[in-house]
Protein backbone atom coordinates (compact mmCIF):
# COMPACT_ATOMS: atom_id res chain seq x y z
CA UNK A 1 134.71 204.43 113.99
CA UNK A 2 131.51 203.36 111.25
CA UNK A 3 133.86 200.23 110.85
CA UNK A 4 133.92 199.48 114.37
CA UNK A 5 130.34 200.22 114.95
CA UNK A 6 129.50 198.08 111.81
CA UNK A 7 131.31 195.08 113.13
CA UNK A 8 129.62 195.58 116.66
CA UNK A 9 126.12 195.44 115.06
CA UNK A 10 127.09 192.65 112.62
CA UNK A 11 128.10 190.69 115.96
CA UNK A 12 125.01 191.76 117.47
CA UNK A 13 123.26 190.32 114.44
CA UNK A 14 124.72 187.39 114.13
CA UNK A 15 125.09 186.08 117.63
CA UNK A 16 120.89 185.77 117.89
CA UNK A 17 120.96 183.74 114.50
CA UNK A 18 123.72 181.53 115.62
CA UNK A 19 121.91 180.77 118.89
CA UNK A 20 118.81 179.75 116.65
CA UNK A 21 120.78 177.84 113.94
CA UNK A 22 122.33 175.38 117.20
CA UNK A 23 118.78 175.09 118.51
CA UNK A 24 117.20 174.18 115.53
CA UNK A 25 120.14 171.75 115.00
CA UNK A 26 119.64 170.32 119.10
CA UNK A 27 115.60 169.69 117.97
CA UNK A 28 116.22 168.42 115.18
CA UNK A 29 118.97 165.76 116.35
CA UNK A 30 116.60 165.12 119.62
CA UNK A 31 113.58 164.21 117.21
CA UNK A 32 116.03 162.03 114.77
CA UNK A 33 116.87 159.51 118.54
CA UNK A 34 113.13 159.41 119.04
CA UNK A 35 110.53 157.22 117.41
CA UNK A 36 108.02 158.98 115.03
CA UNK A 37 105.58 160.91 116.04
CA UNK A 38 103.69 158.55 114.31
CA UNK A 39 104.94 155.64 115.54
CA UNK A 40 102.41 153.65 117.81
CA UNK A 41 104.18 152.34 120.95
CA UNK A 42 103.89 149.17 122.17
CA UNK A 43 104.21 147.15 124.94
CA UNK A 44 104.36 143.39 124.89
CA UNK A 45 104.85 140.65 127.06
CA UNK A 46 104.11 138.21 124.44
CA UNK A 47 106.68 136.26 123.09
CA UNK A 48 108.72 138.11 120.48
CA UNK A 49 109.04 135.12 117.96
CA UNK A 50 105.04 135.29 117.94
CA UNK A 51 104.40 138.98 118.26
CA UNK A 52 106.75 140.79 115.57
CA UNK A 53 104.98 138.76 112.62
CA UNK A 54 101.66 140.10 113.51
CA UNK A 55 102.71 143.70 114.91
CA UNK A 56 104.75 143.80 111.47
CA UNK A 57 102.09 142.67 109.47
CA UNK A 58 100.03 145.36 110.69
CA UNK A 59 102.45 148.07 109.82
CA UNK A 60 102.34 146.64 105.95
CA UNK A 61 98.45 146.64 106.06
CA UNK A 62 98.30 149.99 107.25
CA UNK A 63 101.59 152.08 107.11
CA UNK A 64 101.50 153.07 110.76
CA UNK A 65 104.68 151.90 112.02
CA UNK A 66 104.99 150.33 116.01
CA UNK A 67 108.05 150.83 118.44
CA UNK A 68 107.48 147.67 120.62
CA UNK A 69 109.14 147.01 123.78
CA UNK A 70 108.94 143.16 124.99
CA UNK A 71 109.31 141.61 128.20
CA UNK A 72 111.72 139.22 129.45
CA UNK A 73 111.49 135.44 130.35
CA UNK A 74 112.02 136.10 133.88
CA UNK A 75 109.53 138.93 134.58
CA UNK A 76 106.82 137.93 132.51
CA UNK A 77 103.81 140.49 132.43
CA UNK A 78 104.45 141.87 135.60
CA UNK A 79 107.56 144.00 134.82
CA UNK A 80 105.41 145.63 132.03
CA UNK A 81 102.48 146.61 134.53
CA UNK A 82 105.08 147.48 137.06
CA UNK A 83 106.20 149.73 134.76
CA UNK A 84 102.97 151.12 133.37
CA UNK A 85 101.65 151.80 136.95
CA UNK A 86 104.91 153.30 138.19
CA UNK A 87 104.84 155.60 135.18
CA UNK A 88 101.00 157.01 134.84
CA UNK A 89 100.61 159.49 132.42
CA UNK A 90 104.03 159.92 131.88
CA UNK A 91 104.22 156.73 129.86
CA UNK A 92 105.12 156.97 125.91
CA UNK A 93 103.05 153.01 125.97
CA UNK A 94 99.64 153.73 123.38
CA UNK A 95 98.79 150.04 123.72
CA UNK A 96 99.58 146.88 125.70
CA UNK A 97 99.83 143.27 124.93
CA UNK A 98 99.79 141.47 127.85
CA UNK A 99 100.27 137.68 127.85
CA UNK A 100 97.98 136.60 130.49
CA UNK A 101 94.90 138.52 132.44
CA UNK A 102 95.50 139.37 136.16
CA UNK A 103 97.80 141.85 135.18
CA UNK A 104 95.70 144.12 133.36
CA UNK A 105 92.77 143.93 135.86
CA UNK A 106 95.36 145.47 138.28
CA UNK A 107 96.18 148.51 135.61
CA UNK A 108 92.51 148.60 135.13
CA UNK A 109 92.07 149.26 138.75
CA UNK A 110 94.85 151.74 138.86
CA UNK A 111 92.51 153.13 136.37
CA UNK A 112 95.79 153.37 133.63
CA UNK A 113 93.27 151.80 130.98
CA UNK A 114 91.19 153.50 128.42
CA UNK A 115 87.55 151.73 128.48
CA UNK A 116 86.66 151.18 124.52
CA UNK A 117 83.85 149.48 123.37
CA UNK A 118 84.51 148.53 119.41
CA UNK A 119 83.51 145.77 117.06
CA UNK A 120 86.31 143.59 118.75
CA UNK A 121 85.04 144.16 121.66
CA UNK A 122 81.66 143.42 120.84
CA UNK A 123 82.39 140.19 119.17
CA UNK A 124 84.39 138.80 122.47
CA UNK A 125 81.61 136.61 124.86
CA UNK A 126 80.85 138.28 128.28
CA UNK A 127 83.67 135.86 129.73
CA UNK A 128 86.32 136.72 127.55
CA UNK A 129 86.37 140.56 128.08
CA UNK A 130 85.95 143.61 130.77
CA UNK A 131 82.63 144.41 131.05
CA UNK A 132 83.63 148.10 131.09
CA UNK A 133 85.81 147.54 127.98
CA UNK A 134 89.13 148.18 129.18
CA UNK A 135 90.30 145.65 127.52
CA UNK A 136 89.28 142.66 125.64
CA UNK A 137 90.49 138.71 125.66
CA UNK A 138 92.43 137.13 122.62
CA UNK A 139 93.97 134.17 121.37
CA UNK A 140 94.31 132.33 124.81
CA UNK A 141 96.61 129.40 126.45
CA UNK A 142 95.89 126.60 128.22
CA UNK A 143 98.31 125.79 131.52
CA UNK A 144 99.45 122.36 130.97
CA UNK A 145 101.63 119.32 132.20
CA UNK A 146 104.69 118.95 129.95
CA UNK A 147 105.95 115.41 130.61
CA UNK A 148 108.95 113.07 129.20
CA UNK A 149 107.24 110.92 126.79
CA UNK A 150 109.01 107.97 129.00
CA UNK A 151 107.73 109.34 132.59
CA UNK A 152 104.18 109.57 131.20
CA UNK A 153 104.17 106.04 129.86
CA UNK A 154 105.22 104.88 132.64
CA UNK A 155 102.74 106.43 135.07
CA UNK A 156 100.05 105.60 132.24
CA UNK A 157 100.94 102.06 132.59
CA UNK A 158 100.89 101.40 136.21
CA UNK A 159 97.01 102.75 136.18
CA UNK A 160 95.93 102.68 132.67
CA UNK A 161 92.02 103.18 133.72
CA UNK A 162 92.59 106.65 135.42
CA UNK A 163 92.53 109.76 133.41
CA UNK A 164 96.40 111.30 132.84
CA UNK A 165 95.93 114.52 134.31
CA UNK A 166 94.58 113.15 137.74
CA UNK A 167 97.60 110.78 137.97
CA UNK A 168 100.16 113.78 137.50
CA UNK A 169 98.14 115.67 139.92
CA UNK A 170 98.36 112.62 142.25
CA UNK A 171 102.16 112.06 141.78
CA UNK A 172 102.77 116.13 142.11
CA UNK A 173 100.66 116.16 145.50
CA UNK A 174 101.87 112.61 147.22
CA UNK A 175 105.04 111.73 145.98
CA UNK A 176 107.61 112.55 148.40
CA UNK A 177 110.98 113.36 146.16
CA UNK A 178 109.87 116.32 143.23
CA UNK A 179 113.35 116.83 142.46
CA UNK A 180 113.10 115.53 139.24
CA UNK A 181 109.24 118.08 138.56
CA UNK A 182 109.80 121.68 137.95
CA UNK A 183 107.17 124.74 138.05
CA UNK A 184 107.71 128.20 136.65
CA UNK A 185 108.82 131.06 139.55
CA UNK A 186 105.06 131.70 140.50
CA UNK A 187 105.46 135.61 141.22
CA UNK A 188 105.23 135.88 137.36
CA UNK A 189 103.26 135.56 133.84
CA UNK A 190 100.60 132.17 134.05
CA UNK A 191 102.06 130.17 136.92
CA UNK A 192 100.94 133.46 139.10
CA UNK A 193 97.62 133.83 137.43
CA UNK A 194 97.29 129.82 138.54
CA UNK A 195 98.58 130.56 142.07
CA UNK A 196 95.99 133.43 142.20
CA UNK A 197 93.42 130.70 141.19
CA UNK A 198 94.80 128.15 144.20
CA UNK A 199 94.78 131.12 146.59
CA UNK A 200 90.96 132.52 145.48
CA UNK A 201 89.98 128.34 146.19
CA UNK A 202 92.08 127.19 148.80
CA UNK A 203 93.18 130.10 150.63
CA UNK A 204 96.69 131.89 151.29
CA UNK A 205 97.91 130.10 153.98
CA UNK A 206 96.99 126.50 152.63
CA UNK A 207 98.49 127.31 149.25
CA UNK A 208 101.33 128.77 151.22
CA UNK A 209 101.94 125.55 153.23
CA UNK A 210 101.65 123.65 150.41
CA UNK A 211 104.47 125.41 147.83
CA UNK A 212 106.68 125.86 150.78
CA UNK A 213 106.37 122.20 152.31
CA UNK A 214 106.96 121.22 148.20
CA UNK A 215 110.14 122.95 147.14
CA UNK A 216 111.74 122.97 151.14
CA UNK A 217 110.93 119.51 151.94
CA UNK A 218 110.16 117.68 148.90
CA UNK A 219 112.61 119.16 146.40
CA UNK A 220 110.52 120.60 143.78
CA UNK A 221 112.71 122.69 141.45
CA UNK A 222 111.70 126.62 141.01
CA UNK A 223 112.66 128.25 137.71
CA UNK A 224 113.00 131.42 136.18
CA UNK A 225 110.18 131.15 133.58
CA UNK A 226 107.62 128.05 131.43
CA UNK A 227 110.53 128.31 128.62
CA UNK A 228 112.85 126.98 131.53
CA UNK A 229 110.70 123.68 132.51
CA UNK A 230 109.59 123.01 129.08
CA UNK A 231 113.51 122.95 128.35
CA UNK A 232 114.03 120.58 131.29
CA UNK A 233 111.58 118.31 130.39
CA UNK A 234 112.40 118.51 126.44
CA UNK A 235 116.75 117.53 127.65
CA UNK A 236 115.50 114.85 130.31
CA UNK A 237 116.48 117.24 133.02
CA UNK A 238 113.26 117.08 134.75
CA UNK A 239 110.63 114.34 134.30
CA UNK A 240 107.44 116.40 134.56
CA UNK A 241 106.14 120.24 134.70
CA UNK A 242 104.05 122.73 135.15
CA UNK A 243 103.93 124.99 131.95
CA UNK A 244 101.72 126.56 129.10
CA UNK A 245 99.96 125.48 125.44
CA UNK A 246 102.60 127.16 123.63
CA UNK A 247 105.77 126.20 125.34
CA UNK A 248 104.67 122.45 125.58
CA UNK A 249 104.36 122.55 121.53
CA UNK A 250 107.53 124.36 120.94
CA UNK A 251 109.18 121.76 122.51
CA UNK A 252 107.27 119.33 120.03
CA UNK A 253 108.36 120.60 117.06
CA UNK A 254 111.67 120.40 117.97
CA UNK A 255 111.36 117.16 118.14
CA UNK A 256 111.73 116.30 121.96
CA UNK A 257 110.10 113.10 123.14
CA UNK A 258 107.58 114.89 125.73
CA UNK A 259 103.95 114.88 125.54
CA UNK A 260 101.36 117.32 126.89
CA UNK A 261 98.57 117.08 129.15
CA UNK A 262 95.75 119.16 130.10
CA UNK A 263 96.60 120.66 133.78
CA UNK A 264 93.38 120.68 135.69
CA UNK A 265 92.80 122.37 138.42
CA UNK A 266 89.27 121.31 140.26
CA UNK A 267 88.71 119.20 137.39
CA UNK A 268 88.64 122.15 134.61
CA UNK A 269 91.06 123.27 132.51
CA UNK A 270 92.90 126.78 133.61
CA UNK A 271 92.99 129.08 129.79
CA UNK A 272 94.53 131.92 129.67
CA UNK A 273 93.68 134.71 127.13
CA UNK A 274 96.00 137.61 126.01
CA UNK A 275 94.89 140.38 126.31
CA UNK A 276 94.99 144.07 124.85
CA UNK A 277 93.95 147.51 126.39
CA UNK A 278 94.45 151.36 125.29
CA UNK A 279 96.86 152.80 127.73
CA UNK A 280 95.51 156.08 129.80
CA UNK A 281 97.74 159.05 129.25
CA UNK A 282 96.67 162.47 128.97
CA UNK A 283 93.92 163.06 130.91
CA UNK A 284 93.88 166.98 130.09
CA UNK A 285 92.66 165.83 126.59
CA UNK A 286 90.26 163.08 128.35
CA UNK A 287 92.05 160.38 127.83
CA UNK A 288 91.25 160.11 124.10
CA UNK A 289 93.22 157.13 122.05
CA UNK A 290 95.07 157.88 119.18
CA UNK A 291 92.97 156.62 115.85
CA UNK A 292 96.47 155.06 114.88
CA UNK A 293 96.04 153.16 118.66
CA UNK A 294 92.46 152.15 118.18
CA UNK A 295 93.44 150.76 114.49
CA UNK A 296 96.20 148.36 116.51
CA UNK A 297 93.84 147.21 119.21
CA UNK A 298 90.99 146.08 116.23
CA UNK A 299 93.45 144.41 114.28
CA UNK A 300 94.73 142.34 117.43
CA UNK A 301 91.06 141.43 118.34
CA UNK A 302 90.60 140.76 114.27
CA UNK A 303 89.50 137.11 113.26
CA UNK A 304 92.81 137.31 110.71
CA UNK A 305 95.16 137.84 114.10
CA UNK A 306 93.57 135.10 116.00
CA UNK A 307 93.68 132.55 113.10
CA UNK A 308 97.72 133.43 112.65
CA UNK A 309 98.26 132.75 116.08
CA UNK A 310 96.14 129.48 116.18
CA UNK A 311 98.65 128.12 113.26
CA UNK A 312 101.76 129.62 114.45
CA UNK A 313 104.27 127.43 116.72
CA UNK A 314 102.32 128.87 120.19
CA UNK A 315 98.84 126.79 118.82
CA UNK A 316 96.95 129.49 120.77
CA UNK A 317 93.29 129.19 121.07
CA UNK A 318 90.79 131.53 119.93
CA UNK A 319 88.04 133.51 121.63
CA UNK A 320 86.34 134.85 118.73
CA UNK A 321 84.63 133.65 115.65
CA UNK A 322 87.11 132.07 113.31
CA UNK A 323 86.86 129.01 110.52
CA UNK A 324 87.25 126.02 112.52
CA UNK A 325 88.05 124.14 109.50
CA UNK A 326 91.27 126.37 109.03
CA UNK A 327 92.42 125.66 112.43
CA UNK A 328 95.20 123.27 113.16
CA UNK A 329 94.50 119.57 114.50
CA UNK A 330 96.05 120.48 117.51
CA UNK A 331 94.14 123.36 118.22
CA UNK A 332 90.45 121.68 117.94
CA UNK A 333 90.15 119.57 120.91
CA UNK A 334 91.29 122.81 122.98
CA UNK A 335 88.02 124.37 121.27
CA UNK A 336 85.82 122.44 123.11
CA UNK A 337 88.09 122.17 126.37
CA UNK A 338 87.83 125.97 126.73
CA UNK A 339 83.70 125.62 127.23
CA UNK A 340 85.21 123.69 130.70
CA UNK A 341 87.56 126.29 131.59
CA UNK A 342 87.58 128.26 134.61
CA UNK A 343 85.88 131.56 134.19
CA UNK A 344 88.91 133.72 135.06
CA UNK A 345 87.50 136.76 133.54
CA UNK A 346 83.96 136.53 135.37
CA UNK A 347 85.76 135.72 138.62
CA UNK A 348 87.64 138.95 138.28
CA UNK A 349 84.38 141.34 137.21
CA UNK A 350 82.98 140.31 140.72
CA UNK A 351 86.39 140.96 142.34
CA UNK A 352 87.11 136.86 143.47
CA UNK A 353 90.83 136.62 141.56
CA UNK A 354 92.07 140.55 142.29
CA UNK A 355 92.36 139.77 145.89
CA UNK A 356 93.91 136.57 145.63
CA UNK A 357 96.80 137.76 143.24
CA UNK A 358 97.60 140.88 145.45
CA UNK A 359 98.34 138.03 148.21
CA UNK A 360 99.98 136.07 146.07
CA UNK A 361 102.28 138.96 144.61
CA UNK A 362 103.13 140.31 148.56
CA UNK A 363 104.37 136.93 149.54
CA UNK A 364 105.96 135.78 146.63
CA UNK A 365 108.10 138.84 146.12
CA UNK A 366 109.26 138.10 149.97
CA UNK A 367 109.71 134.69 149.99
CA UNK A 368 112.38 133.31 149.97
CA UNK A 369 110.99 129.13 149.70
CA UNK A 370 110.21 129.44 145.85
CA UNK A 371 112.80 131.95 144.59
């Protein structure tokens, strides 16, 4: 009987510490699939092949490491802020890189940003940042027409006293057959923050009348992304294009014959920063950053970031204070072209663009003319 009653309470004892022992062991496999607690999370709809140097480089400088999640070619930007609206505070984002502006204006108005007002901040002009500091302008674009090196010469030649980008502006508004010109799918990443632009100056329906009458009746070819038309032009496919800085160079240094011109739009140049923001998540706790976030966000606005994208392959352009004299050849003449450029980011602090891209995005996800 003190046999049986000693197995009974050994069972009794045991059964509690085995229940313990396979939660500890559920935790601890749980935590092992999930990035650090440390880790900063990321999102990015910056090209990959531009981003991971600097996002790694970071993690070497300071030991913090980053869990990044990039966007794809055919949703640029706006599957990200899809996302990080869809998700609120629920989100496990601590910072996003976004490749062009619009998009974060809309978080910022879902109010899904963290306002922050630090030395990268500060060093960014009026133009290039949110007045509120929600997020801050980098290392910008500049929309551009990507051209065969023969279809330019040609179109040079025939009026060699008129300026490049008013002829392809000319041949993309008069000539009757585009079939052989290509844009980017204008619901996403620059082509929809240049739509936006169009719309805010010209007016839905005109800019409406104008893509549909293009692509139904005139042919012009609609593609998933700026990588797509910049590889149309670069294999002949498509004589001229609508496309950015960075794509037009790539193409370049691969050696296609293509050239680049700037695309101007009301006879100034359309740049387009990126742009980072602190991501809103836990407003219990005020909606304080992580140190480890605010770190990221400095480093991305740092002169040293700006600088490594200005020589990388994307050529990007700089909004802050950097050596000139260390920037590429390429780069310089953009320096002064962005003093011409329109001023996207004053347009939106008095509200002109945010209208004009939530018309844009309602008819372009319906229609069905420039899918």
């Amino acid at each position: 009987m003190s046999g049986s009653n000693h197995r009974e309470n050994s069972a009794r004892l045991w059964w509690p510490l085995a229940m313990v022992g396979a939660l500890g062991l559920f935790i601890f496999w749980s935590w092992i699939q999930q990035p650090a607690a440390t880790s900063l999370v990321v999102f990015c709809a910056h090209d990959a092949v531009y981003a991971e140097p600097i996002l790694r480089r970071f993690t070497e400088k300071t030991g913090i490491p980053v869990v990044v999640r990039y966007d794809t070619e055919a949703t640029k930007s706006l599957g990200l802020v899809d996302q990080l609206i869809s998700e609120g505070a629920t989100t496990e984002c601590d910072l996003f890189w976004n490749n062009e502006l619009l998009g974060m204006v809309a978080l910022a108005e879902k109010d899904r940003l963290i306002a922050y007002q630090g030395p990268g901040w500060k060093a960014r002009s009026p133009g290039d940042r949110d007045a509120l500091g929600r997020w801050t302008g980098f290392a910008a674009r500049a929309r551009v027409w990507i051209a065969t090196d023969e279809f330019a010469a040609q179109l040079i030649k025939e009026q060699p006293d008129r300026a490049p980008a008013e002829l392809f502006a000319e041949y993309f508004e008069k000539q009757e057959d585009l079939s052989r010109v290509a844009i980017a799918r204008p619901l996403y990443g620059t082509t929809l923050t240049q739509v936006s632009l169009m719309i805010q100056e010209e007016g839905l329906e005109t800019v409406q009348k104008s893509l549909r009458e293009a692509v139904s009746q005139r042919h012009l070819r609609v593609v998933a992304g700026n990588g797509a038309v910049k590889n149309l032009v670069a294999k002949n496919a498509a004589a001229l294009g609508w496309t950015d800085t960075d794509d037009a160079f790539s193409a370049i240094d691969e050696g296609a014959a293509v050239s680049m011109f700037p695309l101007l739009y009301g006879n100034r140049p359309i740049l387009i920063p990126n742009t980072a923001a602190l991501i809103a998540k836990n407003r219990l706790a005020g909606n304080q950053p992580r140190p480890e976030a605010i770190q990221l966000i400095e480093y991305l606005l740092s002169p040293e970031v700006e600088l490594a994208l200005a020589q990388s392959g994307a050529r990007q352009i700089p909004l802050g204070t950097v050596a000139e004299e260390q920037l590429p050849e390429e780069v310089k003449p953009w320096m002064t072209l962005r003093q011409q450029a329109w001023p996207l980011a004053t347009m939106v602090g008095n509200g002109e663009l945010t209208k004009a891209r939530e018309q844009a995005v309602n008819w372009l996800r319906q229609e069905d003319v420039v899918r």
